[in-house]
Protein backbone atom coordinates (compact mmCIF):
# COMPACT_ATOMS: atom_id res chain seq x y z
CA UNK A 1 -4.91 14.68 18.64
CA UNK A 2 -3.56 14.17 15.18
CA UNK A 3 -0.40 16.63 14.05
CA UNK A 4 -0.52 17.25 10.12
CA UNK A 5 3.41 18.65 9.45
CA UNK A 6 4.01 20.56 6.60
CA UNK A 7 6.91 20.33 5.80
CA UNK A 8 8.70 23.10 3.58
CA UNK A 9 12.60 21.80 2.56
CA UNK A 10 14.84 24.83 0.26
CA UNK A 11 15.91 23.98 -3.01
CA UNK A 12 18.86 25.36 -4.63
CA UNK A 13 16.81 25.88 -8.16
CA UNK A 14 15.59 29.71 -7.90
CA UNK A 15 13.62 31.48 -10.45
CA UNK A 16 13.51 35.20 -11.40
CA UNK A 17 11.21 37.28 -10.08
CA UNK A 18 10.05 40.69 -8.58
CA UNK A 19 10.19 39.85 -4.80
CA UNK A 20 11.85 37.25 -2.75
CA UNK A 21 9.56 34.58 -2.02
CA UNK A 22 9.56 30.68 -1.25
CA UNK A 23 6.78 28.46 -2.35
CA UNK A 24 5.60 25.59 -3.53
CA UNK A 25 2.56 23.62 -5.64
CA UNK A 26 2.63 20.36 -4.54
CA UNK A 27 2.68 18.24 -1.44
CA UNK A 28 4.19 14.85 -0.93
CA UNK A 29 3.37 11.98 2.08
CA UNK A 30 6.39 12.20 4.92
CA UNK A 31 4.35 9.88 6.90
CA UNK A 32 3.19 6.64 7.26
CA UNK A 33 -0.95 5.89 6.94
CA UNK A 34 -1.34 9.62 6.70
CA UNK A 35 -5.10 10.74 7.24
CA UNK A 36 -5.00 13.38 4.76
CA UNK A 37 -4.54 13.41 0.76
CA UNK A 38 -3.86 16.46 -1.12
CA UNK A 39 -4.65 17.21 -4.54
CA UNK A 40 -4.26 20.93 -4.69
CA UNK A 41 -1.67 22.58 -2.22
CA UNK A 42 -0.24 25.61 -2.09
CA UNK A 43 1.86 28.08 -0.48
CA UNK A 44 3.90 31.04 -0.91
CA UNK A 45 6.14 32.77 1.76
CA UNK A 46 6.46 36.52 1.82
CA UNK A 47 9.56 37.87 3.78
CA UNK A 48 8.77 41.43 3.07
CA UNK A 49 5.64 41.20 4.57
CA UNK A 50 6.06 38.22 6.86
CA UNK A 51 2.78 36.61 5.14
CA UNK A 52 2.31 32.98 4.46
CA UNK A 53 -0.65 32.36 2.20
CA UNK A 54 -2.32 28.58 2.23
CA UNK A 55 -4.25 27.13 -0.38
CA UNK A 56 -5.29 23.41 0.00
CA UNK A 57 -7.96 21.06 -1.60
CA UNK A 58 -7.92 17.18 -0.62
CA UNK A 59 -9.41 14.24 1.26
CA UNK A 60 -9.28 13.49 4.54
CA UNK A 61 -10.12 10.49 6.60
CA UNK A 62 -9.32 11.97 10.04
CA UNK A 63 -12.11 12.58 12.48
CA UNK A 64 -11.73 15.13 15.73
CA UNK A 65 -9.62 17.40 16.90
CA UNK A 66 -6.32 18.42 15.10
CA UNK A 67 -3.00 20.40 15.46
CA UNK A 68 -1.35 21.75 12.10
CA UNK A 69 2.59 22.27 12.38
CA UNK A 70 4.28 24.06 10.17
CA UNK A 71 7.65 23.48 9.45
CA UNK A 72 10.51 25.39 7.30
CA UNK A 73 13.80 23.02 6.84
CA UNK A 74 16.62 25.29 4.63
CA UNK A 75 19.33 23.07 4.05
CA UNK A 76 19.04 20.71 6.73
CA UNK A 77 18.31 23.77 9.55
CA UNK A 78 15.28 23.88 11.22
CA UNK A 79 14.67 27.93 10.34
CA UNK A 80 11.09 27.68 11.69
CA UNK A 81 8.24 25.95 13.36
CA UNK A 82 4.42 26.69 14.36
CA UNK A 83 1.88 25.06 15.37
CA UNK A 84 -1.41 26.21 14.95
CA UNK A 85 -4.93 25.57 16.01
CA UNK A 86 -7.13 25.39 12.97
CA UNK A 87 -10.12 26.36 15.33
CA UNK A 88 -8.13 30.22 16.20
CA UNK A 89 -7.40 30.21 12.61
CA UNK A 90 -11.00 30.33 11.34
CA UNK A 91 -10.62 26.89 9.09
CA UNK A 92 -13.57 25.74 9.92
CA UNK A 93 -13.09 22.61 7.99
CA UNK A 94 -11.10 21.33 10.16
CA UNK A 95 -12.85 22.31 13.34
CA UNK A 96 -13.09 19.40 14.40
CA UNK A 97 -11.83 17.55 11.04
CA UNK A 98 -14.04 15.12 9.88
CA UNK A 99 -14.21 12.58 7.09
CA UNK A 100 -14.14 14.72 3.96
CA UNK A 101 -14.67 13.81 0.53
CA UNK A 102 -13.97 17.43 -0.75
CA UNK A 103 -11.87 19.31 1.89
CA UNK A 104 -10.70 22.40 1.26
CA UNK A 105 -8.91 25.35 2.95
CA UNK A 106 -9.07 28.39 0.49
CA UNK A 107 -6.76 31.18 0.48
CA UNK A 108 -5.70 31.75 4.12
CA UNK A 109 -2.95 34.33 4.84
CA UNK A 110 -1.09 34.08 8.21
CA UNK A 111 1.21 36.63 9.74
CA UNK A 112 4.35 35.13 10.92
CA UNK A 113 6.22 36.56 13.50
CA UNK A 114 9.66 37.68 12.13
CA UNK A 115 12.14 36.85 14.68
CA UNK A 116 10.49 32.78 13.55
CA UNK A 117 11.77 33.41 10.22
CA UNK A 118 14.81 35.06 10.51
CA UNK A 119 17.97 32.11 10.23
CA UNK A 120 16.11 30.87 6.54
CA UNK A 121 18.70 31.49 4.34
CA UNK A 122 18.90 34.56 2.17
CA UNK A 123 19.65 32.25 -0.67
CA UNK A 124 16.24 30.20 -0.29
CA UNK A 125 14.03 33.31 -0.99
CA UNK A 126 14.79 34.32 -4.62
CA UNK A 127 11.42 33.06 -5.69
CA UNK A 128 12.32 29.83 -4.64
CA UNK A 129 9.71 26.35 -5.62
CA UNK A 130 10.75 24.25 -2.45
CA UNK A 131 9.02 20.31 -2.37
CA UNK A 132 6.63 20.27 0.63
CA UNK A 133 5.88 17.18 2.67
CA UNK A 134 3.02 15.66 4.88
């Protein structure tokens, strides 16, 4: 089993907008030999609506069956964690993952339970860009 975290770190730098939201555009490597290269990714968090939309496009080099956690760090706190079959998610791309030249998972929205969600800082949603990890 291979376990692809995503992970999702606060940033103080916030930017105006008309709902609270966290997000981000890119995706760095957290780990070492990492089976799976992004060259699109995105996400945005909803607290109002407790919807996390996923956007990726990439390469991957990972063959079988695979576990995606999810991961929200706000200033050093683990706020929340999921892990997710992609199979029960309908990304059939990576059911089972396979070597991919052109991978993509395009717009998925997930509900997240709120009681996951709720000790991320107020401060980290006023349309915050956060750096995300893999």
């Amino acid at each position: 089993m291979v376990i692809w975290p995503i992970l999702m770190l606060c940033s103080l730098f916030g930017f105006a907008a008309a709902e609270d939201m966290l997000y981000s555009r890119s995706l760095q490597t957290c780990m070492e030999d990492s089976q799976l290269s992004a060259h699109l990714f995105k996400f945005t968090f909803t607290p109002a609506n407790n919807t996390l939309n996923l956007h990726m496009k990439g390469i991957s080099t990972a063959e079988g069956k695979v576990m995606v956690k999810l991961a929200v760090i706000a200033y050093g706190i683990e706020a929340f964690t999921q892990t997710l079959n992609p199979c029960d998610e309908g990304w059939e791309q990576f059911c089972p993952m396979t070597v991919r030249k052109n991978l993509e998972l395009p717009d998925s929205n997930l509900k997240i339970d709120p009681d996951m969600v709720k000790d991320i800082p107020g401060m980290c949603y006023p349309a915050t860009q956060i750096p995300s990890l893999y």
